[in-house]
Protein backbone atom coordinates (compact mmCIF):
# COMPACT_ATOMS: atom_id res chain seq x y z
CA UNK A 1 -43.06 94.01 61.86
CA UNK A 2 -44.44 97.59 61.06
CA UNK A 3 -42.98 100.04 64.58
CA UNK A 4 -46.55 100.34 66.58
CA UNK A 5 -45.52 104.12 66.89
CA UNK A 6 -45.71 104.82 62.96
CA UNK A 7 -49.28 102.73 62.46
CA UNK A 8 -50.45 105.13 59.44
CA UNK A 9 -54.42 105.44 59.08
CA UNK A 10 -55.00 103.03 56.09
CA UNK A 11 -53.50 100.64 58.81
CA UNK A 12 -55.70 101.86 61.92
CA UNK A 13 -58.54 101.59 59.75
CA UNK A 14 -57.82 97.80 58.39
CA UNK A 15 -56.48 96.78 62.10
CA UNK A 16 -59.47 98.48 63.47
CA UNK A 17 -62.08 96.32 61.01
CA UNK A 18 -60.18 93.42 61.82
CA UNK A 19 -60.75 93.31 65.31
CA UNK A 20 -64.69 94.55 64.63
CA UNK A 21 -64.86 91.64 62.12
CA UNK A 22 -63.10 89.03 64.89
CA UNK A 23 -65.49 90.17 67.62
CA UNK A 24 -68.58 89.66 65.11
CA UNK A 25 -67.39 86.33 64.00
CA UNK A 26 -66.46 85.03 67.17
CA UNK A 27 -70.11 86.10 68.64
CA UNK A 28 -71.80 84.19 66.20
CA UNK A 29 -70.22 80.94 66.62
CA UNK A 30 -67.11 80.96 64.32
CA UNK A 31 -63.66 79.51 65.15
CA UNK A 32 -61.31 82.34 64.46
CA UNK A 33 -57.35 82.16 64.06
CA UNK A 34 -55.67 84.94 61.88
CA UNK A 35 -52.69 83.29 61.94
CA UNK A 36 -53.64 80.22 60.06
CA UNK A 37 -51.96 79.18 56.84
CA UNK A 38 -54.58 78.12 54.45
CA UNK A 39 -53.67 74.39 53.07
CA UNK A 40 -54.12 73.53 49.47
CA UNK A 41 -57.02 71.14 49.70
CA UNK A 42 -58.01 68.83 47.15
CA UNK A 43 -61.71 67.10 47.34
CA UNK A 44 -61.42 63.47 46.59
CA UNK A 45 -64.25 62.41 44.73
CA UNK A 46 -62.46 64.45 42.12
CA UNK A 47 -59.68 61.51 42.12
CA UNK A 48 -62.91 58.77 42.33
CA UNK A 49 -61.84 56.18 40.42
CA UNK A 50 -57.72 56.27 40.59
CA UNK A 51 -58.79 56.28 44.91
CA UNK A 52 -60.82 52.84 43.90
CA UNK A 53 -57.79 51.58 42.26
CA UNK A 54 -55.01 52.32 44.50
CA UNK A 55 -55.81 54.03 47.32
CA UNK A 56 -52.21 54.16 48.64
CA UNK A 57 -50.73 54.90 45.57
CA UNK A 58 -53.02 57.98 44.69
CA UNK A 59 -53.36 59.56 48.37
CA UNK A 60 -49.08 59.45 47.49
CA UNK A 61 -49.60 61.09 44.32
CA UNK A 62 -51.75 63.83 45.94
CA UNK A 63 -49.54 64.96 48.27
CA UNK A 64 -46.64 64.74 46.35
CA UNK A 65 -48.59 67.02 43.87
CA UNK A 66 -48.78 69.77 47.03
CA UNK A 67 -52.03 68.70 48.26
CA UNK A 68 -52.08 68.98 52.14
CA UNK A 69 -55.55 69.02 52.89
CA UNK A 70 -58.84 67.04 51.35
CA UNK A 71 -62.62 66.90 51.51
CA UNK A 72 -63.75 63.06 51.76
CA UNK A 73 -67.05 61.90 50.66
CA UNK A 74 -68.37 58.11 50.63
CA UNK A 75 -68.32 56.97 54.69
CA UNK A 76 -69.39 53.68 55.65
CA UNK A 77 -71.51 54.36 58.74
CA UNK A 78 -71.87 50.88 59.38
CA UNK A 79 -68.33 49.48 58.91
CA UNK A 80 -66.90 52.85 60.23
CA UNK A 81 -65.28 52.60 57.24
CA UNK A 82 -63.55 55.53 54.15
CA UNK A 83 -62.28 54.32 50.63
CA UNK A 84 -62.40 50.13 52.35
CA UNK A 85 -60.04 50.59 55.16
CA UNK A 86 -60.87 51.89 59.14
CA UNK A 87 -60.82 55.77 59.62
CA UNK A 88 -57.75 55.46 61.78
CA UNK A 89 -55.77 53.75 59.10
CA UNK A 90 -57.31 55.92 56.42
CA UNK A 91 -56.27 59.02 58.95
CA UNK A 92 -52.59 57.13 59.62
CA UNK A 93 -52.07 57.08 55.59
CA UNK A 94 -52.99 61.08 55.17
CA UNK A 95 -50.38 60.96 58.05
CA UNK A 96 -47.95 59.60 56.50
CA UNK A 97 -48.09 61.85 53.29
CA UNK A 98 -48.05 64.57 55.28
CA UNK A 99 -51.33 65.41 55.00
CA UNK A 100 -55.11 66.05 56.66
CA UNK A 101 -58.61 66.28 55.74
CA UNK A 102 -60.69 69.00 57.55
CA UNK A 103 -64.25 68.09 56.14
CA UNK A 104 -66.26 65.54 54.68
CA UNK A 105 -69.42 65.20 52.54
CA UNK A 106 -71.71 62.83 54.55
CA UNK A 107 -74.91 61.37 52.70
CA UNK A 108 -77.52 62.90 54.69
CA UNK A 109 -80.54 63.13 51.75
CA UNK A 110 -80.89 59.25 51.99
CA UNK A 111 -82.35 59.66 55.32
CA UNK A 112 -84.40 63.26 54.12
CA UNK A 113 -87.94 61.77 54.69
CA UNK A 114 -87.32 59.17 57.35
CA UNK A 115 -87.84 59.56 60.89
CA UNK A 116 -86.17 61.95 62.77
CA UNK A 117 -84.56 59.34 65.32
CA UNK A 118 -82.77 57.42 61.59
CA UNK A 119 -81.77 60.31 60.81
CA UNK A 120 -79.69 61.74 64.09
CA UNK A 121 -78.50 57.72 64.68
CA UNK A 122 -76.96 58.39 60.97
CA UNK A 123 -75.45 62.10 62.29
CA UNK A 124 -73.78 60.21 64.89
CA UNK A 125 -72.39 57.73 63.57
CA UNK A 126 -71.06 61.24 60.87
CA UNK A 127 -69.84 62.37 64.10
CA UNK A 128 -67.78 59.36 65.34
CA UNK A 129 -66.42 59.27 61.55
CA UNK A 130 -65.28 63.16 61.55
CA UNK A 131 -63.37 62.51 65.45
CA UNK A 132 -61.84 59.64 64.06
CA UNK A 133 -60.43 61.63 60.97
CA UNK A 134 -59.72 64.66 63.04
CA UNK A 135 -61.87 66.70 60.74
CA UNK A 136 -63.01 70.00 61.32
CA UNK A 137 -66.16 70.02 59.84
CA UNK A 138 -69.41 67.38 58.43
CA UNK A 139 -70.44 69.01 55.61
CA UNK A 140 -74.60 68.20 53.57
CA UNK A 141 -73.82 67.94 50.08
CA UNK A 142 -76.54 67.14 48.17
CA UNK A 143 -80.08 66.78 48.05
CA UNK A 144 -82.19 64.37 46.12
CA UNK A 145 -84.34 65.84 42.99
CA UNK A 146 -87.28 64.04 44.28
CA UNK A 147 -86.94 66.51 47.50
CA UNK A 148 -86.24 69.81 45.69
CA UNK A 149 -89.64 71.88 46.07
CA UNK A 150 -89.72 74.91 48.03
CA UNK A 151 -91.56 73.45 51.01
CA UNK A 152 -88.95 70.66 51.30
CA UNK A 153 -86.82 73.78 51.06
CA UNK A 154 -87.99 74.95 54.43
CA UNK A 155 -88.16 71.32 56.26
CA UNK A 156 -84.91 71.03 55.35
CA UNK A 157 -83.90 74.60 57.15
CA UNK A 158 -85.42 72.85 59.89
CA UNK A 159 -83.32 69.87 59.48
CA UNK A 160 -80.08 71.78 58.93
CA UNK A 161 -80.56 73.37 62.56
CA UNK A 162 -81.08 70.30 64.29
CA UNK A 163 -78.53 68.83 62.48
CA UNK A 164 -76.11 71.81 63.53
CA UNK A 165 -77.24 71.83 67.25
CA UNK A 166 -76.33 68.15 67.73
CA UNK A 167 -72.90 68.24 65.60
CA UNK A 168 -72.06 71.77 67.73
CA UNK A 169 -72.56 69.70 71.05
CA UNK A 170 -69.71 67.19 69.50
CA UNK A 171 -67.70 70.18 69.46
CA UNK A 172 -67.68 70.29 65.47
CA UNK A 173 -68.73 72.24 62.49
CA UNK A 174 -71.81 71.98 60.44
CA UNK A 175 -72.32 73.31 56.64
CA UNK A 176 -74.16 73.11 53.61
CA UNK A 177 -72.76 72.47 50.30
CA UNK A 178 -74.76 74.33 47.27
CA UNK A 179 -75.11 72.66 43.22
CA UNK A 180 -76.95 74.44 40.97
CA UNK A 181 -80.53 73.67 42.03
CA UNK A 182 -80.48 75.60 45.09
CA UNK A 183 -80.91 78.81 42.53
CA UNK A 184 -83.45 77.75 41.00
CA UNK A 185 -86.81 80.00 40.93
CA UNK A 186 -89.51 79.07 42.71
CA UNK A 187 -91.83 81.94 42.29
CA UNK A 188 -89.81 84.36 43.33
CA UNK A 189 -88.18 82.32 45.76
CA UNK A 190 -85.20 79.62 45.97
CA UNK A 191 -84.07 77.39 48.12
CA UNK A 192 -80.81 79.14 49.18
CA UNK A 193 -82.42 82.11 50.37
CA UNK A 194 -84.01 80.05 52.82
CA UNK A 195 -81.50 78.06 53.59
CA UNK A 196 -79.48 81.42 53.94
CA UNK A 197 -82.70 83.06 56.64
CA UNK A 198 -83.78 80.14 57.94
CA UNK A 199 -80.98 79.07 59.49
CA UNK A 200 -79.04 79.59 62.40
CA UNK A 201 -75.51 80.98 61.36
CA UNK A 202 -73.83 79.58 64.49
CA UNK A 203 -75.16 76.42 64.18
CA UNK A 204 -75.22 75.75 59.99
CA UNK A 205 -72.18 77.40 58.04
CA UNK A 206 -71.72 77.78 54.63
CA UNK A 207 -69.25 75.89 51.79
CA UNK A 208 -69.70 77.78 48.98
CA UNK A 209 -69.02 75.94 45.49
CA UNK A 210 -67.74 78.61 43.44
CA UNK A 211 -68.48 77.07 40.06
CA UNK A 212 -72.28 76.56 40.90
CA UNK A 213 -72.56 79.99 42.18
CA UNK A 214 -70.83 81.31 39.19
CA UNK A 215 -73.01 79.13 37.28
CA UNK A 216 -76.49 79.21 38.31
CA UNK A 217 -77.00 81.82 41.08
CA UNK A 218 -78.23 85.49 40.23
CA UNK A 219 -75.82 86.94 42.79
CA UNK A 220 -72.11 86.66 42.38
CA UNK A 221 -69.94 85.19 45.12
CA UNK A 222 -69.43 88.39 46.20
CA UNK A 223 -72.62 89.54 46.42
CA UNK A 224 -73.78 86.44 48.92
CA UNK A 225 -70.72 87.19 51.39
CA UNK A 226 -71.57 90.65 51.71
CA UNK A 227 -75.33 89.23 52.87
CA UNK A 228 -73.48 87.25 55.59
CA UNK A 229 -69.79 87.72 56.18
CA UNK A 230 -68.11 85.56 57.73
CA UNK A 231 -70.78 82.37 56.95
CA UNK A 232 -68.81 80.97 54.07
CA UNK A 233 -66.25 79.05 56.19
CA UNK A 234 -65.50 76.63 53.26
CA UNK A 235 -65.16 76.96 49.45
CA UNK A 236 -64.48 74.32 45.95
CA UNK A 237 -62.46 75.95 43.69
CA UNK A 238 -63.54 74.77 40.19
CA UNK A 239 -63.33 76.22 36.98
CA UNK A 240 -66.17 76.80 34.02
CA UNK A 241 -65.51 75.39 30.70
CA UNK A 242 -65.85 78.91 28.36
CA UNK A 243 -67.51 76.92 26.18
CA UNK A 244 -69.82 74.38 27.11
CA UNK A 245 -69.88 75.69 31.00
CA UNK A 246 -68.88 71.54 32.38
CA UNK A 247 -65.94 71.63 34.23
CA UNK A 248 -62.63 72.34 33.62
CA UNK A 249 -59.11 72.65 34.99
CA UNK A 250 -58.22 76.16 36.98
CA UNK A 251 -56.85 78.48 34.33
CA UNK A 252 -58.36 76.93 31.25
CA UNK A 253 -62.02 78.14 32.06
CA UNK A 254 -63.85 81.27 32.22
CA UNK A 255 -64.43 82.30 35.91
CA UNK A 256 -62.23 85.03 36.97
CA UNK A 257 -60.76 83.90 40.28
CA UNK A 258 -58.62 87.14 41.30
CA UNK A 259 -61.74 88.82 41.84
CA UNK A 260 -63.14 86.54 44.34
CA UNK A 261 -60.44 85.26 46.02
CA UNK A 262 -59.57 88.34 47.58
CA UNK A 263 -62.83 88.14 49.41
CA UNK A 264 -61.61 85.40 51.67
CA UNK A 265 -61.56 87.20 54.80
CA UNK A 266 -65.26 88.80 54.52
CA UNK A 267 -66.15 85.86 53.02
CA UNK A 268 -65.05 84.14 57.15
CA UNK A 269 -63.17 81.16 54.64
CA UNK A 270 -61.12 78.49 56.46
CA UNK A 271 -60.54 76.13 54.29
CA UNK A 272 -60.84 75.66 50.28
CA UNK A 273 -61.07 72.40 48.05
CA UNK A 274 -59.75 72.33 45.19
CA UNK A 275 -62.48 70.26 42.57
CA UNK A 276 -63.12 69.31 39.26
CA UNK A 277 -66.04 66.66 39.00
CA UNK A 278 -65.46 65.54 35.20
CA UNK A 279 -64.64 66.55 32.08
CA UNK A 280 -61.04 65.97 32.46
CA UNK A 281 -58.91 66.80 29.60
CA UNK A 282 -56.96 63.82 29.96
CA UNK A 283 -57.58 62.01 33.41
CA UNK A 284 -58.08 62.88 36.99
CA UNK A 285 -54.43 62.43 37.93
CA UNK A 286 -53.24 64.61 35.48
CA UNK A 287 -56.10 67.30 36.19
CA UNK A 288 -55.32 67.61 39.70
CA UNK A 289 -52.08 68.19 38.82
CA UNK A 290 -52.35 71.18 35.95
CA UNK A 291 -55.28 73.06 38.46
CA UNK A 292 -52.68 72.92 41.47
CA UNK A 293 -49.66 74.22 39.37
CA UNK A 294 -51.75 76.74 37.86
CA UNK A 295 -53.55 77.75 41.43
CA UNK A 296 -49.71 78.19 43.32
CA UNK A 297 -48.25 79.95 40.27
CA UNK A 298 -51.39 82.22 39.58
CA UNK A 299 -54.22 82.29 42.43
CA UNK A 300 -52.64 81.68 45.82
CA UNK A 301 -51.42 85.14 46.06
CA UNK A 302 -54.87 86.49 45.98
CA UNK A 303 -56.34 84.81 49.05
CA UNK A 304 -57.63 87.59 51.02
């Protein structure tokens, strides 16, 4: 530890921010603990179909690859139920590899245009899934092309908020999970910029998928955290084909991850997923595998 006595002003300066940042963060709702070691997360659906084979076997594989953290997706709301088995068993096998899962992706658009009462009964039931797990965060993933105009744009600020007000009560986290669509023009107007005004920051976060952004958006990742540091609690890590632009493991694509990485902190990032939704150059398993080895050797170092 640097003597306090001999603090030089490039120091003072970055201390100084930090604290400025921390006070700013921790007004507007944000859990804040400098001291955390980010976890290599992994989000599952990029293991889909070796998870519907062998669940056992492949949450083994994962962490034995140096995953300690995942993303789940696909929750039973009615059997209480991830990947088949009861959230505390699925929780006690993460357990016993050693690892946790901090977020899920909960299937909120199927209940987009039906009453508002369906639709928190399905947020609870989210929220009984998420204690169960221990996770951090429920996360909206997707929503339906048939619901993509601009004014479903705005209802579904709307939504988001009331959705974040009743999963903040639970004492949990709330975000919304871009694609590409969200970036698309709408007359001079898309739907992330008003997802991005429209909402309430302490009640609806941010995951940013880096590939869409990368992909689709007019403003770099950068760009978006300097609109609203410290938003962007959660990231996927994916990588751009330099070809055809589909996915593709980290390190064989064309997005340049040692300039955004480093944004981390301004960015307010907690936890990342690592995620590659196809494309695989030979199969999931061994996918997983390359992007981690390539992320420890290469990108870790950068996380800001």
């Amino acid at each position: 530890m640097a003597n306090p006595k001999f603090i030089n002003r490039k120091d003072f300066i970055f201390q100084s921010a930090s604290v400025i940042s921390a006070s700013w963060l921790a007004l507007h709702g944000f859990s804040i603990d400098p001291f955390a070691k980010y976890k290599m997360g992994l989000q599952l659906f990029t293991v889909r179909s070796p998870l519907a084979k062998d669940l056992t076997g492949t949450i083994k594989k994962i962490a034995s690859i140096g995953y300690e953290d995942c993303e789940t997706y696909g929750y039973d709301p009615e059997q209480k139920k991830y990947y088949g088995i009861e959230a505390s068993a699925f929780k006690q096998l993460l357990a016993d590899n050693k690892m946790i899962t901090t977020s899920g992706h909960y299937d909120f658009t199927k209940y987009f245009d039906k009453p508002a009462d369906a639709m928190m009964k399905y947020v609870d039931q989210c929220i009984e899934g998420a204690h169960a797990l221990g996770q951090r965060y429920i996360t909206w993933p997707w929503l339906d092309p048939s619901f993509r105009t601009i004014e479903n744009f705005r209802l579904l600020a709307a939504k988001l908020n009331a959705i974040g007000e009743r999963i903040k009560k639970a004492a949990l986290g709330f975000a919304y999970h871009n694609h590409d669509f969200e970036f698309t023009d709408h007359g001079g107007e898309n739907g992330y910029n008003i997802i991005m005004k429209e909402t309430d920051p302490a009640l609806v976060k941010l995951q940013m998928d880096l590939y869409w952004v990368m992909h689709s958006s007019k403003l770099s990742p950068s760009e978006l955290f300097k609109l609203q540091p410290g938003r962007f609690v959660m990231w996927h890590i994916k990588d751009m084909d330099k070809v055809t632009r589909d996915y593709s493991e980290l390190g064989n694509g064309s997005i340049d991850f040692t300039v955004i990485l480093p944004e981390a902190s301004r960015a307010g990032l907690q936890y990342y997923y690592i995620e590659q939704g196809g494309n695989f150059a030979k199969d999931p398993i061994q996918s997983i595998t390359d992007s981690a080895a390539y992320f420890k050797k290469h990108l870790e170092k950068y996380l800001g």
